[in-house]
Each structure stands twice: as C-alpha cells, then as structure tokens.
N, C-alpha and C. Protein backbone atom coordinates (compact mmCIF):
# COMPACT_ATOMS: atom_id res chain seq x y z
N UNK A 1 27.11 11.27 14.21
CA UNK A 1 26.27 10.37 14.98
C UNK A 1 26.20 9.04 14.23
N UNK A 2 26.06 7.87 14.92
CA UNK A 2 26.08 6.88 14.29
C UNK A 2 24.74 6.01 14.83
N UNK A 3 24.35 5.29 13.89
CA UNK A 3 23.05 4.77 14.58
C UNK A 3 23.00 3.09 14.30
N UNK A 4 23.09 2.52 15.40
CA UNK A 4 23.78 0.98 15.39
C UNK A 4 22.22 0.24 14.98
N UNK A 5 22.40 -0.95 14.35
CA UNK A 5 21.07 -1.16 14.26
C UNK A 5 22.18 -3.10 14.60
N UNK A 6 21.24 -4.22 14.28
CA UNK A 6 21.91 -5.70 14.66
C UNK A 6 22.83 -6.05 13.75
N UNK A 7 22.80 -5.64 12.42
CA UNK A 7 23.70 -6.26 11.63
C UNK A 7 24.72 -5.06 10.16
N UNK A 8 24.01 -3.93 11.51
CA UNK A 8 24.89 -2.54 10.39
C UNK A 8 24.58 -1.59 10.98
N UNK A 9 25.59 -0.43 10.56
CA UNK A 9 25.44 0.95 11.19
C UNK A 9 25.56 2.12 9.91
N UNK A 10 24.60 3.15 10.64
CA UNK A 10 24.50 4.16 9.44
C UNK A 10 25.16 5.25 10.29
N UNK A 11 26.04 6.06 9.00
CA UNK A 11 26.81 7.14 10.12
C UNK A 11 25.81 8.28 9.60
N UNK A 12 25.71 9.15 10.27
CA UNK A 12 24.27 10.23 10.02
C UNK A 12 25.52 11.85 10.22
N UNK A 13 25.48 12.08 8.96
CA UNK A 13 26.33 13.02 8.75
C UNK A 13 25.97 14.35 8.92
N UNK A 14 24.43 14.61 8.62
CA UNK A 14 23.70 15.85 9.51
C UNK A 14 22.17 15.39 9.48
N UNK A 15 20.96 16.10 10.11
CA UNK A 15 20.16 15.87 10.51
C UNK A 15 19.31 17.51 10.71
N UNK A 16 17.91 16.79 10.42
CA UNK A 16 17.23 17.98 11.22
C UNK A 16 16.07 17.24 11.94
N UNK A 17 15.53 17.65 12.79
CA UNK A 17 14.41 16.48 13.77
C UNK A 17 13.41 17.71 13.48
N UNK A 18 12.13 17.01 13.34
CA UNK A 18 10.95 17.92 13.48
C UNK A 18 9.85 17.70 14.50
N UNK A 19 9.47 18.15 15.01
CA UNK A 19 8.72 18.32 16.27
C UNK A 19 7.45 18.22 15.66
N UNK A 20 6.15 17.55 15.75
CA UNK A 20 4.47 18.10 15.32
C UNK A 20 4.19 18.57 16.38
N UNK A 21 3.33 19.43 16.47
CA UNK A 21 1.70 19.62 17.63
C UNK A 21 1.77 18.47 17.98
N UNK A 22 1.06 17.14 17.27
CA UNK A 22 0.56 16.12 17.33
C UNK A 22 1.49 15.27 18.51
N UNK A 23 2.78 15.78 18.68
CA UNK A 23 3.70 15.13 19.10
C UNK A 23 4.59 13.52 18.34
N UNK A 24 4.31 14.01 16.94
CA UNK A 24 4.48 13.19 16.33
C UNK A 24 6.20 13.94 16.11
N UNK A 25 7.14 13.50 15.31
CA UNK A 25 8.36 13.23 15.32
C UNK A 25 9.29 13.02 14.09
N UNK A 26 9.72 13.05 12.75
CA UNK A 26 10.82 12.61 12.48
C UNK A 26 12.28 13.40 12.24
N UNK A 27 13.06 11.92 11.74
CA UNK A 27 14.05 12.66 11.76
C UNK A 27 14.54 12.85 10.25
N UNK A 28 15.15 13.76 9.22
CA UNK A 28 15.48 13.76 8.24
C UNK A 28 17.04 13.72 8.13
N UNK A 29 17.51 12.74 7.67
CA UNK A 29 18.99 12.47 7.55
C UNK A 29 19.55 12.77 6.23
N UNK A 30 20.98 13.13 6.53
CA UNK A 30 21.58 12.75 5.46
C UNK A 30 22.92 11.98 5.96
N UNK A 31 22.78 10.59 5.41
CA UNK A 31 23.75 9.97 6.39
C UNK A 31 24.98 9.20 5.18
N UNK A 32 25.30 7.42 5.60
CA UNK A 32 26.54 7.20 5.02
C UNK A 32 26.09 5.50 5.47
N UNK A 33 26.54 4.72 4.41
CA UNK A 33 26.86 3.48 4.84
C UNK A 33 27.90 2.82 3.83
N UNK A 34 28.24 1.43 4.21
CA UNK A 34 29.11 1.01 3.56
C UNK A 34 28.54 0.38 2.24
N UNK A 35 29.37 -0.16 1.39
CA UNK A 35 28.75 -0.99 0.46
C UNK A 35 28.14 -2.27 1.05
N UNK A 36 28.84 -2.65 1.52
CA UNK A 36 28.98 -4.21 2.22
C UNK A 36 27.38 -3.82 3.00
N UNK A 37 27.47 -3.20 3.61
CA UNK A 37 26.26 -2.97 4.75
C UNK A 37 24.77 -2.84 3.89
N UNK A 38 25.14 -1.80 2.97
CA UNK A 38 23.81 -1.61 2.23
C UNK A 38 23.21 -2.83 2.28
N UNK A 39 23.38 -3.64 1.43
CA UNK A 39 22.08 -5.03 1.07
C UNK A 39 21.61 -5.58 2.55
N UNK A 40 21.80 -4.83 3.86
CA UNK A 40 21.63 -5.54 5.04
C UNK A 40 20.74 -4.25 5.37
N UNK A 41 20.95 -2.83 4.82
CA UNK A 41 19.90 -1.66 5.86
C UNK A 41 18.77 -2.46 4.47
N UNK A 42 18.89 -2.56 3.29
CA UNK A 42 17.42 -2.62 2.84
C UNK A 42 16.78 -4.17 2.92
N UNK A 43 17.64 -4.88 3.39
CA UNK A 43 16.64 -6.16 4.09
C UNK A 43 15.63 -5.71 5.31
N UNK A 44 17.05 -5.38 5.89
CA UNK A 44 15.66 -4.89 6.97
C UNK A 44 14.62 -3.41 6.98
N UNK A 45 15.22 -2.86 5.97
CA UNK A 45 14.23 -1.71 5.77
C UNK A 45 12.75 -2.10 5.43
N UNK A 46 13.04 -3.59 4.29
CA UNK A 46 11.56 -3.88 3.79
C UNK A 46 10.86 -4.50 4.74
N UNK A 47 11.95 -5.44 5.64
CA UNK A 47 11.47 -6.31 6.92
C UNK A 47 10.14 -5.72 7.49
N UNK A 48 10.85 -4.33 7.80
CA UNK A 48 10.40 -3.71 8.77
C UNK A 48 8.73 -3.13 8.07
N UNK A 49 9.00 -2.84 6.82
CA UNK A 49 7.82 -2.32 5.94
C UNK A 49 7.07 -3.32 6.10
N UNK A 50 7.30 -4.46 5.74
CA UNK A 50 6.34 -5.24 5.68
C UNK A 50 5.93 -6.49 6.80
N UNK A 51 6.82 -6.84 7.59
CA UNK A 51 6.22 -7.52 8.74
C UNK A 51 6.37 -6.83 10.03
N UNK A 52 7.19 -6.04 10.27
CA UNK A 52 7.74 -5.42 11.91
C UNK A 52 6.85 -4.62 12.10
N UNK A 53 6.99 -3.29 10.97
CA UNK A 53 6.25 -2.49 11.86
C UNK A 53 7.11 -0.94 11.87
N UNK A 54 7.82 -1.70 12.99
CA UNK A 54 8.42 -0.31 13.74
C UNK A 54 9.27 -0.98 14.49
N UNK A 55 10.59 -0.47 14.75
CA UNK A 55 11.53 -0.95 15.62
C UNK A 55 11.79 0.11 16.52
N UNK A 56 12.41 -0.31 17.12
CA UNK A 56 12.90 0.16 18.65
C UNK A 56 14.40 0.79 18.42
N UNK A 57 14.85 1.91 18.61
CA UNK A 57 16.18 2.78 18.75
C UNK A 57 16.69 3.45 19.20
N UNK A 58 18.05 3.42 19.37
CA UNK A 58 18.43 5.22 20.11
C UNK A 58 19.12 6.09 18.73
N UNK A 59 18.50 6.98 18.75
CA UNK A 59 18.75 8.20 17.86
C UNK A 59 19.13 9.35 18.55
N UNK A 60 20.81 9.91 18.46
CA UNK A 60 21.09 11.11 19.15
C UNK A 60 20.77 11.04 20.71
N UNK A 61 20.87 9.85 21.27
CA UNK A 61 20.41 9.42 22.82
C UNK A 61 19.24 9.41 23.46
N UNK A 62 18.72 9.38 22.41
CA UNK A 62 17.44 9.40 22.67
C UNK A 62 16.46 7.63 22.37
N UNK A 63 15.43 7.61 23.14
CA UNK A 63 14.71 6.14 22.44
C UNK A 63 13.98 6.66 21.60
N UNK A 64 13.80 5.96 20.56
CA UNK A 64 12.98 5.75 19.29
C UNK A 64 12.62 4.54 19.15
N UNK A 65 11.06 5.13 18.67
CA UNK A 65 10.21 3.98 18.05
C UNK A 65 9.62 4.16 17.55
N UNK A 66 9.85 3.64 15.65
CA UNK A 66 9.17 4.05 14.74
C UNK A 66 9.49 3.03 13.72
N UNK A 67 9.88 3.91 12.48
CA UNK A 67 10.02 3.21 11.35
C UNK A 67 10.82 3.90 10.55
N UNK A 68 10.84 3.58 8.92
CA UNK A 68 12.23 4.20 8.28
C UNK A 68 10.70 4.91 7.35
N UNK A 69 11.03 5.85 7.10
CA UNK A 69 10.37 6.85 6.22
C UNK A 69 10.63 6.88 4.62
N UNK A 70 10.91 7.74 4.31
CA UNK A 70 11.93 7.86 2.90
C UNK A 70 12.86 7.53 2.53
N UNK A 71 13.14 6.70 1.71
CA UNK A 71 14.93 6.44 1.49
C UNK A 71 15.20 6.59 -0.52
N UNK A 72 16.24 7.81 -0.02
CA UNK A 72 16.52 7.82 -1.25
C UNK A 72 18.24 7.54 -1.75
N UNK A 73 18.60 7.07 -2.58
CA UNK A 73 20.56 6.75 -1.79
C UNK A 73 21.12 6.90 -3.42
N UNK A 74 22.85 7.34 -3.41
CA UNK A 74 23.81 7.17 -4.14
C UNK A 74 24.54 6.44 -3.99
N UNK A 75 24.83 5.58 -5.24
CA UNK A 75 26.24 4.27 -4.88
C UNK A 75 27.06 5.23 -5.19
N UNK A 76 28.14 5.25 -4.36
CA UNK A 76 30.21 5.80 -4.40
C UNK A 76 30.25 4.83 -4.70
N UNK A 77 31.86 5.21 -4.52
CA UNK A 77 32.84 4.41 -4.11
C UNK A 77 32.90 3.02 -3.04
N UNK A 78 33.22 3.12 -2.02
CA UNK A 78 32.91 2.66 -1.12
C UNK A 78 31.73 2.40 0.09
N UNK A 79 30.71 3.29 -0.48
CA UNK A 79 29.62 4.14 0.47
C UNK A 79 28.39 4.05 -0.32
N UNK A 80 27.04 4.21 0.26
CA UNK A 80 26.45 4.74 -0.35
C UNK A 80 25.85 5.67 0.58
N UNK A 81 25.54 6.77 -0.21
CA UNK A 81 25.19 8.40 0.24
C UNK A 81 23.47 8.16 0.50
N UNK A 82 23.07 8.39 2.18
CA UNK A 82 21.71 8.37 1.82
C UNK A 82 21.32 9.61 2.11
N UNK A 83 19.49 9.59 1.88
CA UNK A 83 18.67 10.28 2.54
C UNK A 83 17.83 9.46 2.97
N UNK A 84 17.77 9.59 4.17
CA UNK A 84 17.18 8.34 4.85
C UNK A 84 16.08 9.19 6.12
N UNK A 85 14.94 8.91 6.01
CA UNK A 85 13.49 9.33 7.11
C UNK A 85 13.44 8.35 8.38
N UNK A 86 13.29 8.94 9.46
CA UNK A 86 12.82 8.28 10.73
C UNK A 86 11.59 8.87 10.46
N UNK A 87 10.92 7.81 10.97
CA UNK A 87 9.02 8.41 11.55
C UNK A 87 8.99 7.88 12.69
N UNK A 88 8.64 8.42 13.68
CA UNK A 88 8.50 8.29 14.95
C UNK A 88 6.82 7.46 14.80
N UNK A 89 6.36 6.46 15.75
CA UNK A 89 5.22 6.10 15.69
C UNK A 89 3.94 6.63 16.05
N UNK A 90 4.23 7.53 17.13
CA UNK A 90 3.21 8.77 16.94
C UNK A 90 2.83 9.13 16.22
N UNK A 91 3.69 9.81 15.25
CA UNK A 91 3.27 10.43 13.93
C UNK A 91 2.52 9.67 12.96
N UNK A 92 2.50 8.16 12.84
CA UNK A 92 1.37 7.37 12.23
C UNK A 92 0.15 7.12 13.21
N UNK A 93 0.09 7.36 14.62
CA UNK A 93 -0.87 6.93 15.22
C UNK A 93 -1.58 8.10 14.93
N UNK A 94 -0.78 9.55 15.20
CA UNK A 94 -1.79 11.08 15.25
C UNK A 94 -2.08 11.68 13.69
N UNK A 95 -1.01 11.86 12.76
CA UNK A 95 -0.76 12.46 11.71
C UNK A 95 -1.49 12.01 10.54
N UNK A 96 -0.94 11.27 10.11
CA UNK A 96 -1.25 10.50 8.71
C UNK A 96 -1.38 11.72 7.30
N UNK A 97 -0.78 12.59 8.04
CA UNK A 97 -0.45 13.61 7.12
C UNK A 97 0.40 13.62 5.74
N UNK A 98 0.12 13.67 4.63
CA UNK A 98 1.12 13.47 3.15
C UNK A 98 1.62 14.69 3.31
N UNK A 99 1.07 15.65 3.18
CA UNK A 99 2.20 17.07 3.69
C UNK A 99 3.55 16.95 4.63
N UNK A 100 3.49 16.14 5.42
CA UNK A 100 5.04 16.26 6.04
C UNK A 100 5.13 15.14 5.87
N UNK A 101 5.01 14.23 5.25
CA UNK A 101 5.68 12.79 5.16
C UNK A 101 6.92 12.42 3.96
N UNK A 102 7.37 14.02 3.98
CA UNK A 102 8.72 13.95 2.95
C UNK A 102 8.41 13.05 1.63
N UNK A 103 7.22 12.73 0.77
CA UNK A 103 7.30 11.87 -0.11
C UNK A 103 7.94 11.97 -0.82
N UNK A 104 8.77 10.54 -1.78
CA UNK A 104 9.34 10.17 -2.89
C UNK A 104 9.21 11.45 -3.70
N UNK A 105 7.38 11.51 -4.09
CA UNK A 105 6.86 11.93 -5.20
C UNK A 105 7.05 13.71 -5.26
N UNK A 106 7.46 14.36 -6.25
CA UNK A 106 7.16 15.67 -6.09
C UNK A 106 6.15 16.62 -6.53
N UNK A 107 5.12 15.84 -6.93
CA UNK A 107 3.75 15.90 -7.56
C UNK A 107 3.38 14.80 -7.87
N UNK A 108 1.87 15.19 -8.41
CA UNK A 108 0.87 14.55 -8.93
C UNK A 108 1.30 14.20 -10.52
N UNK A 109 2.03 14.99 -11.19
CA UNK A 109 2.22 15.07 -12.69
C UNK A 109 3.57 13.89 -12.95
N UNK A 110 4.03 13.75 -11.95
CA UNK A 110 5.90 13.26 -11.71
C UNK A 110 4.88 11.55 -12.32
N UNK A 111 4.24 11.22 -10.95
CA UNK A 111 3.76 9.98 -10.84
C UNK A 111 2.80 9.53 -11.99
N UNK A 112 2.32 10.57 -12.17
CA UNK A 112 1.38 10.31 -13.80
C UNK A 112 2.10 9.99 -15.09
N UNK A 113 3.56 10.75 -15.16
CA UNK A 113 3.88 10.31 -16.05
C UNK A 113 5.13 9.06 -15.83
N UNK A 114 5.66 8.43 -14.44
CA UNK A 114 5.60 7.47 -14.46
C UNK A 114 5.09 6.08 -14.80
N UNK A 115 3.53 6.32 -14.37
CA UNK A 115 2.68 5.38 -14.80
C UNK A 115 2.59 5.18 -16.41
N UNK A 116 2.24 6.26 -17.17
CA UNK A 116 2.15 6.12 -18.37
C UNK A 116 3.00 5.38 -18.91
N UNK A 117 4.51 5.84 -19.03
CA UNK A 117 5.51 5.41 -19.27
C UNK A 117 6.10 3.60 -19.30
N UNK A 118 5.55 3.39 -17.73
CA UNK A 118 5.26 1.99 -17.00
C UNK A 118 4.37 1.02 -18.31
N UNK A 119 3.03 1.48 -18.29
CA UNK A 119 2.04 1.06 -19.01
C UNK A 119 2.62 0.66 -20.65
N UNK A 120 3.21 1.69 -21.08
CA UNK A 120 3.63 1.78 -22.29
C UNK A 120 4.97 0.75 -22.74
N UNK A 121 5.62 0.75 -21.92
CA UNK A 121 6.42 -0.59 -21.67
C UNK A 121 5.88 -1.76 -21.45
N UNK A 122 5.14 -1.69 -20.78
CA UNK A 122 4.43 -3.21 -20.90
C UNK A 122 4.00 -4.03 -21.92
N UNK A 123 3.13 -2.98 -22.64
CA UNK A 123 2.61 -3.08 -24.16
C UNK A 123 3.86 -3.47 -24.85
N UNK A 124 4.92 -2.68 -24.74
CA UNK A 124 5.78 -3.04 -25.96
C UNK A 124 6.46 -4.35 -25.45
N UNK A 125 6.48 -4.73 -24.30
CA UNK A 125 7.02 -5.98 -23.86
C UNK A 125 6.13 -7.27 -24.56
N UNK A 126 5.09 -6.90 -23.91
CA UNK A 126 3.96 -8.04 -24.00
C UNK A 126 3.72 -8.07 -25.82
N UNK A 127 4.55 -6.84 -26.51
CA UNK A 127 4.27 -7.14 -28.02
C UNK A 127 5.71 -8.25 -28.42
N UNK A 128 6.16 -7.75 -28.04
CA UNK A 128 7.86 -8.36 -27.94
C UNK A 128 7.70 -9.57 -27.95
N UNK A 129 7.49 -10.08 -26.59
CA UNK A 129 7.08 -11.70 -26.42
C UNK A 129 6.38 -12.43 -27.13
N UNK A 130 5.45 -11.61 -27.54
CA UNK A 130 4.38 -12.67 -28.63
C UNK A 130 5.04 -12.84 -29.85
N UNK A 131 5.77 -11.48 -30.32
CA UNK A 131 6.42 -11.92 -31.44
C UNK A 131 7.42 -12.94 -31.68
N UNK A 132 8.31 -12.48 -30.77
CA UNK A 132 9.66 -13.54 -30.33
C UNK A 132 8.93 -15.66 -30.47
N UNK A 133 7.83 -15.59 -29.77
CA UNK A 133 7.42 -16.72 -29.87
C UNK A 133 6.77 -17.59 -31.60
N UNK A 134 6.04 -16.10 -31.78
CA UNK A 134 5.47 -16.37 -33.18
C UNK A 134 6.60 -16.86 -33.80
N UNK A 135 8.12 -16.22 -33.63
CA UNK A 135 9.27 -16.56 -35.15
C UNK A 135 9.92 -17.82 -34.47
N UNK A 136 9.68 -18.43 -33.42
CA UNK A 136 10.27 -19.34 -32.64
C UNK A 136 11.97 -18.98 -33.01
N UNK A 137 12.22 -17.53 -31.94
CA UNK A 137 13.51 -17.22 -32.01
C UNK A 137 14.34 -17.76 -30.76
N UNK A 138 13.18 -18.08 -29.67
CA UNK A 138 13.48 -18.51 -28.29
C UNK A 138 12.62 -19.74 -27.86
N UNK A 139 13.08 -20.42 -27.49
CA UNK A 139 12.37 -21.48 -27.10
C UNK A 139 11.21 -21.51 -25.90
N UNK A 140 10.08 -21.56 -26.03
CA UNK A 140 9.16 -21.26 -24.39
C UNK A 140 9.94 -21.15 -23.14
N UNK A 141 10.73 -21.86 -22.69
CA UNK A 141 11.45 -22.26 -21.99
C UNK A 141 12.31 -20.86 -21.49
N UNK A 142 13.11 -20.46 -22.71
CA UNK A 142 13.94 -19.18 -22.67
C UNK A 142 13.24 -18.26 -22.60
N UNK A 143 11.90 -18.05 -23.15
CA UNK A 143 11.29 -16.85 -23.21
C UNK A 143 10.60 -16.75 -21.48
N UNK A 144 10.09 -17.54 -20.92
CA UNK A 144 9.52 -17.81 -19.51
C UNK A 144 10.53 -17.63 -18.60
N UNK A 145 12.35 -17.91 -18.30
CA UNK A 145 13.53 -16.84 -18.12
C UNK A 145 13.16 -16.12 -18.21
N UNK A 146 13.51 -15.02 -19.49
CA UNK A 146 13.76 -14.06 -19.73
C UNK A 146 12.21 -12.66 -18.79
N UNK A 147 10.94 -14.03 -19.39
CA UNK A 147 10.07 -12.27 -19.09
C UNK A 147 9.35 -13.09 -17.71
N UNK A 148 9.63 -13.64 -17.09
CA UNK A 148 9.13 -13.92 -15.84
C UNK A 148 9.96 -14.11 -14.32
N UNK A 149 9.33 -12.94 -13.68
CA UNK A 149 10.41 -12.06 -12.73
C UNK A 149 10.48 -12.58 -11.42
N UNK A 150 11.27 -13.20 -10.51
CA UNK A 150 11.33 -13.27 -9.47
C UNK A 150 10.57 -11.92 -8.25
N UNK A 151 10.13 -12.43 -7.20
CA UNK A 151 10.03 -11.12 -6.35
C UNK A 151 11.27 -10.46 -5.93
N UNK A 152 12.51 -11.06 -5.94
CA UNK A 152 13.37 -10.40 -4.93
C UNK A 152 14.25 -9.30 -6.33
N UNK A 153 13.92 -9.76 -7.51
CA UNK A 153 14.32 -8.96 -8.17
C UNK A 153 13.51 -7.71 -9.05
N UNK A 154 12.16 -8.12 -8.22
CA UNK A 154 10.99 -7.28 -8.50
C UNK A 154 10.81 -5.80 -7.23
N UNK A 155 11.61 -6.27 -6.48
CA UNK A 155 12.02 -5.59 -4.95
C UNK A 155 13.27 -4.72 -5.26
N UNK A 156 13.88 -5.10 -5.63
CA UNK A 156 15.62 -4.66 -6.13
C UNK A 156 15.28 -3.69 -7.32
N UNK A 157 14.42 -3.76 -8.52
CA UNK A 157 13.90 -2.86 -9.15
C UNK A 157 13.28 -1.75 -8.63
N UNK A 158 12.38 -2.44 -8.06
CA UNK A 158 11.19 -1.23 -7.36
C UNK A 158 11.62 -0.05 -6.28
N UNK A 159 12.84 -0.95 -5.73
CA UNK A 159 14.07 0.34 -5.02
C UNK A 159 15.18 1.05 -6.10
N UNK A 160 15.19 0.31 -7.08
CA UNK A 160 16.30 1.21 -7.80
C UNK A 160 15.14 2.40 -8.42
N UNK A 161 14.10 2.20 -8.76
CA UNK A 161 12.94 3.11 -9.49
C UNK A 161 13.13 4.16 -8.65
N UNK A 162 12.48 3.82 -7.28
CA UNK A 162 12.03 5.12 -6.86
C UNK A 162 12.92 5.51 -5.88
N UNK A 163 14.22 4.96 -5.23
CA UNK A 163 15.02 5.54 -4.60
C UNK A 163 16.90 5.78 -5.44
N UNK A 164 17.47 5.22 -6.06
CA UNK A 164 18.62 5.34 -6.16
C UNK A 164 18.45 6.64 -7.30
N UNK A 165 19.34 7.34 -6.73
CA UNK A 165 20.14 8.55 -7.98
C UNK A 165 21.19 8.82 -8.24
N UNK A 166 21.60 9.22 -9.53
CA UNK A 166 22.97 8.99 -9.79
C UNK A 166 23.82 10.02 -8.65
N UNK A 167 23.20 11.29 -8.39
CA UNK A 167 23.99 12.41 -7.36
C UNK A 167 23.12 12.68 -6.37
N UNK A 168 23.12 12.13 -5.22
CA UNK A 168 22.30 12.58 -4.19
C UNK A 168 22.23 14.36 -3.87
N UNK A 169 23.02 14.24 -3.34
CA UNK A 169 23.56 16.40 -3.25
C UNK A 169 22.71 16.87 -4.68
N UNK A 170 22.66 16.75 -5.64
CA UNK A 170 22.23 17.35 -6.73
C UNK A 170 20.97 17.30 -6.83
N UNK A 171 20.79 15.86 -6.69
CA UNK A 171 18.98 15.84 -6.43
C UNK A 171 17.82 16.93 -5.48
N UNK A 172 18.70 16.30 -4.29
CA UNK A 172 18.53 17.02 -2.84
C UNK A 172 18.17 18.78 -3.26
N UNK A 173 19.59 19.28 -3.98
CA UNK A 173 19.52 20.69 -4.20
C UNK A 173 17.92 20.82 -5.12
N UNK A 174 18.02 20.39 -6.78
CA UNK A 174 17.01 20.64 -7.56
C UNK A 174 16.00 20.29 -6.79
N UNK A 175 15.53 19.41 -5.74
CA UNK A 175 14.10 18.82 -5.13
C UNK A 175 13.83 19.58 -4.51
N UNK A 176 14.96 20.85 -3.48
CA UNK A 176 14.52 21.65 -2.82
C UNK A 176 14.33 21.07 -0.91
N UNK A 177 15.43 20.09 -1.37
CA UNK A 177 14.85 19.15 0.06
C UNK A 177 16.49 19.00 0.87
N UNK A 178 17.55 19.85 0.53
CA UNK A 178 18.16 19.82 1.24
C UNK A 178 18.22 19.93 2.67
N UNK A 179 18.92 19.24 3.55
CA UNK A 179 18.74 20.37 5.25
C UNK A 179 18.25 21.55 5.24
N UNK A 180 19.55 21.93 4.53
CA UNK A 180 18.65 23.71 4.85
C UNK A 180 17.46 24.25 4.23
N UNK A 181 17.42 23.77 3.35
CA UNK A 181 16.30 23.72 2.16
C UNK A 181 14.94 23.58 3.15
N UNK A 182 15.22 22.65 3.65
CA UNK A 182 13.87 22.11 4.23
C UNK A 182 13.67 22.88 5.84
N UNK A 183 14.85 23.49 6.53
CA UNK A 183 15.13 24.37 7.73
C UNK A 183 14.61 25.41 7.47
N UNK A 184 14.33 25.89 6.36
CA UNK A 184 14.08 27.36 5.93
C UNK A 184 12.53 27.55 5.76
C-alpha cells in the first residue's frame, strides 16, 4: 500500500488497524521511504504537530483524518525503514488514553534515566564553557557558535533522540512491538 501525501509517498509494507469501543482508530505501520523524501515526511510531520493538527487521507481506501502518532525510523541504504502511527481524530476527541497510544517511552524508569543523564550533561557542558572562557582558548564569539543552538537543529536532535535506531526490526523485536507482537 502506498500512501501519497503532496510532496512524498510512504510505501506501508504491513500494517495492523485497531478498532476502539470509543470508535477511535489507528493505524500501526511498518512502512518505507526514500532518502530524498525523508526530510519532506518530517517537515510535515512537525507541521502537522505543531500548526495543522490533523490532515485529511486515504489509507487502504479508506478517508482518514487524523494525525501521525509515533515515529520511530532506520537510515539504509537508500530508504529509511519506519514505524510510523496513524491516530485517527476520534481517538483524541474520545480516548486520550496513554495505554494505546503506542508511546516512544517503555516505562517510567527508561525516561527517568534519560532525564538524569540529559541534566548531567548540561552541568558538564555549562562547566566546559566557563572554563574554555576562563583560559581564553576560544574567543566569545567562537564559544556563542559552538554552545548556542539553532531551533531547526534543536528539532533534528530531538528526532534523532527519541526516534532514529540503528536496526528497526531489532528494536521492534526487543520492544515487543512488532506486528505480530502487538496482534497477539
């Protein structure tokens, strides 16, 4: 199945759709895009996060209207390998459920010791910089480069953090979130 969107297409290599009570909806992919295409699904992936909303689609011939859910992806070769979430908009109007919202996170402990980790870097950054300045090894100038971050590369991080992995299939298996994994 392929799912055309304005300026790229994702080929959706299998799928499972889930039905709520609620009549809420998504779809869990494991799909395919190009290299070239990628930097165009996560423009508009964030687009959509942050000003759209929800777009309008046909999925498997069907209309959809929702949003992109989870995305987790491998760079190939030529491709990158996703796992990629539909949420149907129902499912945010009725649900608002963290139990089926496929999260990133696989606990409470995962994200805790993210943070720490986060925190602890900072410190050693913010020790870094002061020193670097104290020995005048860098000039203000170079040091304000070096530790002061654009957003779009604060965006490009914040997706490599919590979505890219080196083996999608491998992940998928250990997470327990394969198709079937998750069919069962």
């Amino acid at each position: 199945m392929i799912i055309k969107f304005e300026d790229f297409s994702i080929k959706v290599k299998n799928y499972i759709k889930d039905n709520l009570d609620s009549g809420g909806m998504f779809y869990t992919t494991d799909s395919e895009i190009s290299v070239n295409e990628f930097p165009l699904l996560i423009s508009y992936y964030e687009k959509i996060r942050k000003e759209l909303g929800y777009f309008n689609q046909e999925i498997n011939g069907e209309e959809f209207i929702g949003r992109f859910g989870q995305l987790i992806y491998e760079k190939c070769d030529s491709i990158y390998k996703l796992r990629l979430v539909f949420v149907n908009k129902t499912y945010d109007d009725n649900e608002q459920s963290s139990s089926n919202s496929r999260s990133v996170y696989s606990g409470d402990v995962d994200y805790s010791n993210i943070i720490k980790k986060v925190v602890k870097q900072n410190i050693i950054l913010e020790k870094l910089q002061k020193a670097l300045e104290q020995k005048d090894i860098f000039s203000k100038e170079e040091l304000n480069d070096i530790f002061q971050i654009d957003d779009d590369l604060k965006i490009k991080g914040y997706r490599s953090l919590f979505s890219e992995v080196e083996d999608l299939e491998k992940h998928l298996y250990n997470t327990d979130s394969t198709l079937d994994q998750l069919k069962s």
